[in-house]
Protein backbone atom coordinates (compact mmCIF):
# COMPACT_ATOMS: atom_id res chain seq x y z
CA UNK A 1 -2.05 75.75 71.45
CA UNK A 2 -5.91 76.08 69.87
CA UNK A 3 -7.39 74.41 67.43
CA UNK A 4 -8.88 76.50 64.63
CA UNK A 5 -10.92 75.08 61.43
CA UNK A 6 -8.95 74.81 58.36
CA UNK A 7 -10.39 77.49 55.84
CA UNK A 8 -10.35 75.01 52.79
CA UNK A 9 -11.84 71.69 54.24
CA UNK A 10 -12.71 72.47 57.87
CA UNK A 11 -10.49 70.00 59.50
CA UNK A 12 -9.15 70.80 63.05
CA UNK A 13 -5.83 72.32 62.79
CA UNK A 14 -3.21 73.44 65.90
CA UNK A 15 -2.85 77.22 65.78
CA UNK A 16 1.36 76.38 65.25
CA UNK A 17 0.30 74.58 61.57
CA UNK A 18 2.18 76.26 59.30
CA UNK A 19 -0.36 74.04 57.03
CA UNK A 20 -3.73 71.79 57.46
CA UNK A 21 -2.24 68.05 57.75
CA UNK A 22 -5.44 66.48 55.56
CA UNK A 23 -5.71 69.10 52.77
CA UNK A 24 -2.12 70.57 53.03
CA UNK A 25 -3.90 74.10 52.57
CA UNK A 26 -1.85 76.45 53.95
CA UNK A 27 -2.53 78.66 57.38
CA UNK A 28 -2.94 81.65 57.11
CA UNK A 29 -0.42 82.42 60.59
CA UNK A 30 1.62 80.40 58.59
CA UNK A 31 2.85 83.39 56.39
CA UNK A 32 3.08 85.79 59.40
């Protein structure tokens, strides 16, 4: 598990987000 930046509010997210947990913007893995 890494943590990448969320591309909408730059948060930390886990690389298995399917979303960001403080903007709810989703990943885009997520859609893989």
């Amino acid at each position: 598990m890494a943590l990448v930046k969320c591309k909408d509010c730059g948060s930390a997210i886990s690389s298995n987000a399917s979303a960001c947990p403080k903007c709810g913007a989703p990943t885009l893995w997520g859609r893989i």
